[in-house]
PDB file of N, CA and C in Angstrom:
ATOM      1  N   UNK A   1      22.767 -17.100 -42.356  1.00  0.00           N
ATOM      2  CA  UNK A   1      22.966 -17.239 -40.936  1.00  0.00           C
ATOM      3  C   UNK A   1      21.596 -17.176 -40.251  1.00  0.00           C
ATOM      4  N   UNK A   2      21.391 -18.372 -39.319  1.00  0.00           N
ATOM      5  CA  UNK A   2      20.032 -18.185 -38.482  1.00  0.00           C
ATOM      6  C   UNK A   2      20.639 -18.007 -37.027  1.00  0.00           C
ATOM      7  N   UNK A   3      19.632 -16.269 -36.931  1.00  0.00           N
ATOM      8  CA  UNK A   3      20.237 -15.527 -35.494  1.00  0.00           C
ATOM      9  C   UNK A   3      18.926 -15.568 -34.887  1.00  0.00           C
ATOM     10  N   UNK A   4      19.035 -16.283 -33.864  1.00  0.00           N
ATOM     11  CA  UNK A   4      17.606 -16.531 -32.602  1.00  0.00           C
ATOM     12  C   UNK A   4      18.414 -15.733 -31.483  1.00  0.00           C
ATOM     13  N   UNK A   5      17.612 -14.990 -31.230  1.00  0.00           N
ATOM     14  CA  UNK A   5      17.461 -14.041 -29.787  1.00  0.00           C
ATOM     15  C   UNK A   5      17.543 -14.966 -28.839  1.00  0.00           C
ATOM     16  N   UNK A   6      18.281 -15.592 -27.842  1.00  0.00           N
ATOM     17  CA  UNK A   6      17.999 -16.136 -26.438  1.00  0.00           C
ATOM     18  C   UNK A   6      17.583 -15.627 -25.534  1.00  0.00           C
ATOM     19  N   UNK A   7      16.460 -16.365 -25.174  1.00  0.00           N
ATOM     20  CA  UNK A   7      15.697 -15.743 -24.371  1.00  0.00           C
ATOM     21  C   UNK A   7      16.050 -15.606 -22.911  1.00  0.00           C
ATOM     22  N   UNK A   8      17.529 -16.069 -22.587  1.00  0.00           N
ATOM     23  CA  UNK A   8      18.070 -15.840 -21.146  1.00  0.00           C
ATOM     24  C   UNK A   8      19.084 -14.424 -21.055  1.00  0.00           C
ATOM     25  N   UNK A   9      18.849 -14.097 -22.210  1.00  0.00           N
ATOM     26  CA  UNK A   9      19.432 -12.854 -21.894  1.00  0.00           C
ATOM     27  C   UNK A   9      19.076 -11.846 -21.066  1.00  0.00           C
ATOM     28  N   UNK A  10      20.196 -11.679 -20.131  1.00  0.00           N
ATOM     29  CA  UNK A  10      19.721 -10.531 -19.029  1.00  0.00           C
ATOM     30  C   UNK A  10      20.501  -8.911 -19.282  1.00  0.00           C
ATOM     31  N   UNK A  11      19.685  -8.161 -18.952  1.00  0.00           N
ATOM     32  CA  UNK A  11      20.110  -6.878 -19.244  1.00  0.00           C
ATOM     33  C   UNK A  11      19.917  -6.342 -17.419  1.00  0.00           C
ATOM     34  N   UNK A  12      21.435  -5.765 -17.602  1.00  0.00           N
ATOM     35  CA  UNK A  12      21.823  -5.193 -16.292  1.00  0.00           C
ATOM     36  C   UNK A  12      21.237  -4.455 -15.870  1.00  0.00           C
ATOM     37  N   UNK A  13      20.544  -4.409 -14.584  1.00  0.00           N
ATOM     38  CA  UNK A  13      19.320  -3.239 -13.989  1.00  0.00           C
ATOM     39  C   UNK A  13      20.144  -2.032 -13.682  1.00  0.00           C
ATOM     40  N   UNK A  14      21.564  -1.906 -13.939  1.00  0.00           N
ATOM     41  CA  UNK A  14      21.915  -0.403 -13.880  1.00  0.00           C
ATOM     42  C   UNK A  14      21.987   0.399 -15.161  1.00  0.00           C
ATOM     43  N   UNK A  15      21.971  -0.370 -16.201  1.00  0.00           N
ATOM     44  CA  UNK A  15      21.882   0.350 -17.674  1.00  0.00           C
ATOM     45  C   UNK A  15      20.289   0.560 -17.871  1.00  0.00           C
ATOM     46  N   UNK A  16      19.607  -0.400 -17.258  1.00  0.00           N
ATOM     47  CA  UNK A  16      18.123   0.117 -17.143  1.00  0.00           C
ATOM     48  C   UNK A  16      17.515   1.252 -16.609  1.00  0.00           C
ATOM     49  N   UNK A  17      18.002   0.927 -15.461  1.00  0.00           N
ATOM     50  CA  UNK A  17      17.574   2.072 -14.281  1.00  0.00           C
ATOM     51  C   UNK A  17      18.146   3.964 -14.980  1.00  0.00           C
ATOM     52  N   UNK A  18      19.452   3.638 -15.399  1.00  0.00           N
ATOM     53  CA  UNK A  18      19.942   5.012 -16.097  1.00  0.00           C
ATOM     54  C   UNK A  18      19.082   5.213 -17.734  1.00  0.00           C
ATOM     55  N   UNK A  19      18.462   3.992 -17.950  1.00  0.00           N
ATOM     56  CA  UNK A  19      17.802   4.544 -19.634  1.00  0.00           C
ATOM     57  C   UNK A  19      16.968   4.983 -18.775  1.00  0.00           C
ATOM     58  N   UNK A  20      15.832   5.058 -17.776  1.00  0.00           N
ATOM     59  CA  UNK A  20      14.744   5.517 -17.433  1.00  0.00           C
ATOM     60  C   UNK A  20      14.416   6.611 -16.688  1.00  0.00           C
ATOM     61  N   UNK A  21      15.638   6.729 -16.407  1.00  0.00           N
ATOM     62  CA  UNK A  21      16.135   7.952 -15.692  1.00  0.00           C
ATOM     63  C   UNK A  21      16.448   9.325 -16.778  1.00  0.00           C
ATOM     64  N   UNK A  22      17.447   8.812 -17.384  1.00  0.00           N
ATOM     65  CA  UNK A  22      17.778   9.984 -18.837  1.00  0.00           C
ATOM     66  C   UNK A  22      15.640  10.302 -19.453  1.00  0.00           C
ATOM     67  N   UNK A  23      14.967   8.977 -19.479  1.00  0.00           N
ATOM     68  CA  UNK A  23      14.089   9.351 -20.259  1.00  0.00           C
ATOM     69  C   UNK A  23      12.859  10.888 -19.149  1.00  0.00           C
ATOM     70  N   UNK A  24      12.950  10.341 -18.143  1.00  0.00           N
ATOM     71  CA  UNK A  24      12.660  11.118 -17.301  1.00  0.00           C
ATOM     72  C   UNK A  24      12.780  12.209 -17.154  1.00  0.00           C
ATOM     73  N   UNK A  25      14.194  12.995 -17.492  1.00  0.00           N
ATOM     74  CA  UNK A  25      14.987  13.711 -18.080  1.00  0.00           C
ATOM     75  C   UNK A  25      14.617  14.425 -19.066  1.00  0.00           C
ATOM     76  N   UNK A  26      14.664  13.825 -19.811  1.00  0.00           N
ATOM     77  CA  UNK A  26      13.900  14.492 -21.002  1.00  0.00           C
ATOM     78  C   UNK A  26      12.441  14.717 -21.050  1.00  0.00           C
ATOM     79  N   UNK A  27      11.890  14.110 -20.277  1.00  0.00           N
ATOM     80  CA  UNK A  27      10.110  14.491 -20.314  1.00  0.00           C
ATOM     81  C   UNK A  27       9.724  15.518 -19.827  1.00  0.00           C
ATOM     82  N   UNK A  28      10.846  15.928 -18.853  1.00  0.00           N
ATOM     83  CA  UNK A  28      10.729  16.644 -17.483  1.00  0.00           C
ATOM     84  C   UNK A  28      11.413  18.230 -18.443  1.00  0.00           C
ATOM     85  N   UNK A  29      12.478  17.580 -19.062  1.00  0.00           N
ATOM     86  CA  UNK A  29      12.561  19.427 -20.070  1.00  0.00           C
ATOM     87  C   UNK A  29      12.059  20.027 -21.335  1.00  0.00           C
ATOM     88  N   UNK A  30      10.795  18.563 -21.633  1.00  0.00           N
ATOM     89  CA  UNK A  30      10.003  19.138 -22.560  1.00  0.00           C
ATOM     90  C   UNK A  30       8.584  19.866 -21.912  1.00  0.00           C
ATOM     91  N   UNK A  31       8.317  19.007 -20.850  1.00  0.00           N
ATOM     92  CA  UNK A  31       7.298  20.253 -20.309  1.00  0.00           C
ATOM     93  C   UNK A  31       7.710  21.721 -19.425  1.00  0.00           C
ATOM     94  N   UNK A  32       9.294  21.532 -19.000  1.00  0.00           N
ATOM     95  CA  UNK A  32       9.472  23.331 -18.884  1.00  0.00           C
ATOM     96  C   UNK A  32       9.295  23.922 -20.397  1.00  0.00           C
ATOM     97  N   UNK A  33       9.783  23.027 -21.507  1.00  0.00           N
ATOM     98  CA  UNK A  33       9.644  24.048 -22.821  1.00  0.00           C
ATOM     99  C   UNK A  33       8.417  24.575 -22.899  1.00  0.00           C
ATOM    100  N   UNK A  34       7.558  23.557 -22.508  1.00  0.00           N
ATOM    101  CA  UNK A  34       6.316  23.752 -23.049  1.00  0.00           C
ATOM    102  C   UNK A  34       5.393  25.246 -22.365  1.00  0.00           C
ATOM    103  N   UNK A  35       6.053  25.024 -20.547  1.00  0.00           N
ATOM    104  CA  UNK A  35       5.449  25.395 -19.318  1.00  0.00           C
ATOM    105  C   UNK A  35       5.986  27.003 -20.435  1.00  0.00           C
ATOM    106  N   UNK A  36       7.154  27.421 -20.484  1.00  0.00           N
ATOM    107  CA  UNK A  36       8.207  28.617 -20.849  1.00  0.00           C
ATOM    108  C   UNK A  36       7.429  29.161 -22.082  1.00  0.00           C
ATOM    109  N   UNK A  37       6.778  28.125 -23.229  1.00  0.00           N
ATOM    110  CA  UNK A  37       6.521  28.986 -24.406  1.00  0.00           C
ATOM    111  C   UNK A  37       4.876  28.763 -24.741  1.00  0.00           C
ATOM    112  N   UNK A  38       4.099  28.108 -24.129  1.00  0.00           N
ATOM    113  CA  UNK A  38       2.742  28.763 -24.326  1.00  0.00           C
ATOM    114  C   UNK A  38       2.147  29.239 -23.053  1.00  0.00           C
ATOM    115  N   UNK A  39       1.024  29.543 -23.173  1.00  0.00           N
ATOM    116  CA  UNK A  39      -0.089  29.827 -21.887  1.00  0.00           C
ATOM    117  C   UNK A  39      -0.384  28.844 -21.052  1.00  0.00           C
ATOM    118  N   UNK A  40      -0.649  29.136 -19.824  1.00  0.00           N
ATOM    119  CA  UNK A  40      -1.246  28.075 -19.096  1.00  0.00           C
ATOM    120  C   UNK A  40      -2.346  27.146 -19.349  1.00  0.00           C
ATOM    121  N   UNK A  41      -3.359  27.589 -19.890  1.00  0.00           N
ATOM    122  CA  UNK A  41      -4.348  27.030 -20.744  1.00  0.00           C
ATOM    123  C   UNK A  41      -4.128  26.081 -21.873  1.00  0.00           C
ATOM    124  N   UNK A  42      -3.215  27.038 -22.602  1.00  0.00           N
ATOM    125  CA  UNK A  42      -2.761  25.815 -23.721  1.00  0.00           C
ATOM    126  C   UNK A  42      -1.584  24.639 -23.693  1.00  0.00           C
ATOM    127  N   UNK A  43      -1.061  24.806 -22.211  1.00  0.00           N
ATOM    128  CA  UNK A  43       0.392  24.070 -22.028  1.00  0.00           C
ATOM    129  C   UNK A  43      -0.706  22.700 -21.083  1.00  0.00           C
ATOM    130  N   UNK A  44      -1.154  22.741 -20.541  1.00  0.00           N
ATOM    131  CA  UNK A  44      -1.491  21.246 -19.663  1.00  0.00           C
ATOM    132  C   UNK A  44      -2.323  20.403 -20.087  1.00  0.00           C
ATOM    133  N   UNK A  45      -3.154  20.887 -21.385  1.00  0.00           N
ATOM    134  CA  UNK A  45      -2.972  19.500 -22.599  1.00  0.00           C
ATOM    135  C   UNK A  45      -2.121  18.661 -22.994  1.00  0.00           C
ATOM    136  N   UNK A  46      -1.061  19.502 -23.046  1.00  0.00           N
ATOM    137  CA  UNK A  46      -0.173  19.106 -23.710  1.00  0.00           C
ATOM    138  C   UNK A  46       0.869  18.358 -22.682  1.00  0.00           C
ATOM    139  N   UNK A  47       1.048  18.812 -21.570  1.00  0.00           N
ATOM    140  CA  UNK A  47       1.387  18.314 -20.156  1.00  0.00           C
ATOM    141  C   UNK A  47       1.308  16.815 -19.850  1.00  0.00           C
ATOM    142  N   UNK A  48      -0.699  16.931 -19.371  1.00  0.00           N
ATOM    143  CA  UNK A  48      -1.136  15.879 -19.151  1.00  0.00           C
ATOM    144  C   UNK A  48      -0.103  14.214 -19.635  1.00  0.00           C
ATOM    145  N   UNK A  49      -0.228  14.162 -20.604  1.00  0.00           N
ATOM    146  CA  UNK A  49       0.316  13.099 -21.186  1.00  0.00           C
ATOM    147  C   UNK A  49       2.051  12.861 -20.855  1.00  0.00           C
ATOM    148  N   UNK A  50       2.647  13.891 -20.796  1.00  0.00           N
ATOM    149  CA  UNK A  50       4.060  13.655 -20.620  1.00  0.00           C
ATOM    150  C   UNK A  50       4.201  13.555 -19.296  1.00  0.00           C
ATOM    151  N   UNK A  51       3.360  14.041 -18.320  1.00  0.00           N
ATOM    152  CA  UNK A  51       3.353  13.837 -16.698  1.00  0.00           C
ATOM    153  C   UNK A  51       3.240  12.579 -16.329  1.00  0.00           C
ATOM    154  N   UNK A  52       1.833  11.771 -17.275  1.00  0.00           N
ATOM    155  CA  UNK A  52       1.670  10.634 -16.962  1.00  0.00           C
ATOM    156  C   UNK A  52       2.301   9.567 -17.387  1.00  0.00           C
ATOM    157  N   UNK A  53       3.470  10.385 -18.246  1.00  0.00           N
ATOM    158  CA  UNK A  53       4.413   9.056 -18.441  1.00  0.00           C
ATOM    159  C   UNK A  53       5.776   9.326 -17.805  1.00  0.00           C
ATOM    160  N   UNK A  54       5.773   9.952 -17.130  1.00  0.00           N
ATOM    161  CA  UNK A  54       6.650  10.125 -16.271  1.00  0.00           C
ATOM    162  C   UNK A  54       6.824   9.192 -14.807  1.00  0.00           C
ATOM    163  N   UNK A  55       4.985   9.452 -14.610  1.00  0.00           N
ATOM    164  CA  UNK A  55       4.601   8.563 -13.506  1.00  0.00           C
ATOM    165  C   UNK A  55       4.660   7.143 -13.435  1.00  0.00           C
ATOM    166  N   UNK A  56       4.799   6.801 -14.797  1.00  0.00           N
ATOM    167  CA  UNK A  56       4.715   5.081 -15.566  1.00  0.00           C
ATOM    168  C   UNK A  56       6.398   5.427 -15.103  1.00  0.00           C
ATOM    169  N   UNK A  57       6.957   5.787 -15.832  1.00  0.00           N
ATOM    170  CA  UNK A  57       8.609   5.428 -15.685  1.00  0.00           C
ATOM    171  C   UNK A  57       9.105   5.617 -14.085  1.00  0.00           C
ATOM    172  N   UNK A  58       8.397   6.439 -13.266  1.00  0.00           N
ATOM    173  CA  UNK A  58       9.055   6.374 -11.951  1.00  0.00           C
ATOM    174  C   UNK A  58       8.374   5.416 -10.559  1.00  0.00           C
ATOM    175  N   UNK A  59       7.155   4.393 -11.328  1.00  0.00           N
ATOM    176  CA  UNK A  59       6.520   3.339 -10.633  1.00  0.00           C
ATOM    177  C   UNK A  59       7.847   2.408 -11.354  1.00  0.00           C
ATOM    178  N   UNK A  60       8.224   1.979 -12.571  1.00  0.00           N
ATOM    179  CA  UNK A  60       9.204   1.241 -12.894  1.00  0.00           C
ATOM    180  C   UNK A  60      10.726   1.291 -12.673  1.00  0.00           C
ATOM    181  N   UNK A  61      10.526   2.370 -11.958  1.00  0.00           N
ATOM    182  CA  UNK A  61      12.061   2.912 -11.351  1.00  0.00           C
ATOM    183  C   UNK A  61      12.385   2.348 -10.090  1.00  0.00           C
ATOM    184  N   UNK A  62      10.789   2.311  -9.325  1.00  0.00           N
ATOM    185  CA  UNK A  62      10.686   1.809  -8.226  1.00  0.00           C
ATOM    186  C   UNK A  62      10.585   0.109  -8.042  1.00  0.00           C
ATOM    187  N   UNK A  63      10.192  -0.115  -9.255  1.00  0.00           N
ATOM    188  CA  UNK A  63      10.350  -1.767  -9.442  1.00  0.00           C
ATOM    189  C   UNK A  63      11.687  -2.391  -9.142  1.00  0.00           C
ATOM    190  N   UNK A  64      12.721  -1.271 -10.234  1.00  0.00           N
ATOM    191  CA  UNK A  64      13.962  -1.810 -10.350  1.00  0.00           C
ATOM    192  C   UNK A  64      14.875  -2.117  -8.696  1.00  0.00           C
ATOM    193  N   UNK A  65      14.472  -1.216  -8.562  1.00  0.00           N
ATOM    194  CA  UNK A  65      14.748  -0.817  -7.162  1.00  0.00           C
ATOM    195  C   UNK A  65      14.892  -1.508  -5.699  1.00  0.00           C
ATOM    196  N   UNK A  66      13.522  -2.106  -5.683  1.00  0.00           N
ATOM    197  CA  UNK A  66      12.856  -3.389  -4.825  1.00  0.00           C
ATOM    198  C   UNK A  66      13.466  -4.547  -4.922  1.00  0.00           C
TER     199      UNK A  66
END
């Protein structure tokens, strides 16, 4: 069987908007874990990066949106 992806396939901006949202979700309760079980010092290394992808997913939240 030859299976080609069509490329007019559209994916519904409300199943989108809720994957990016749940992921948000989850970014957002791995840095309370993080905030809850080390030091301040050693938690916003570790921060940094999950903040700033938070900020990526809620500029694309705002895309959907518009």
């Amino acid at each position: 069987m030859n299976a080609a992806i069509d490329p007019m396939i559209q994916v519904n901006p409300l199943f989108m908007r809720m994957d990016l949202l749940i992921e948000v979700g989850k970014l957002e309760l791995a840095i309370a874990n993080i905030r809850r079980q080390k030091a301040a010092n050693e938690a916003e290394p570790l921060i940094a990066p999950l903040a700033s992808r938070i900020a990526r997913l809620n500029e694309a939240l705002g895309r959907l949106t518009a």
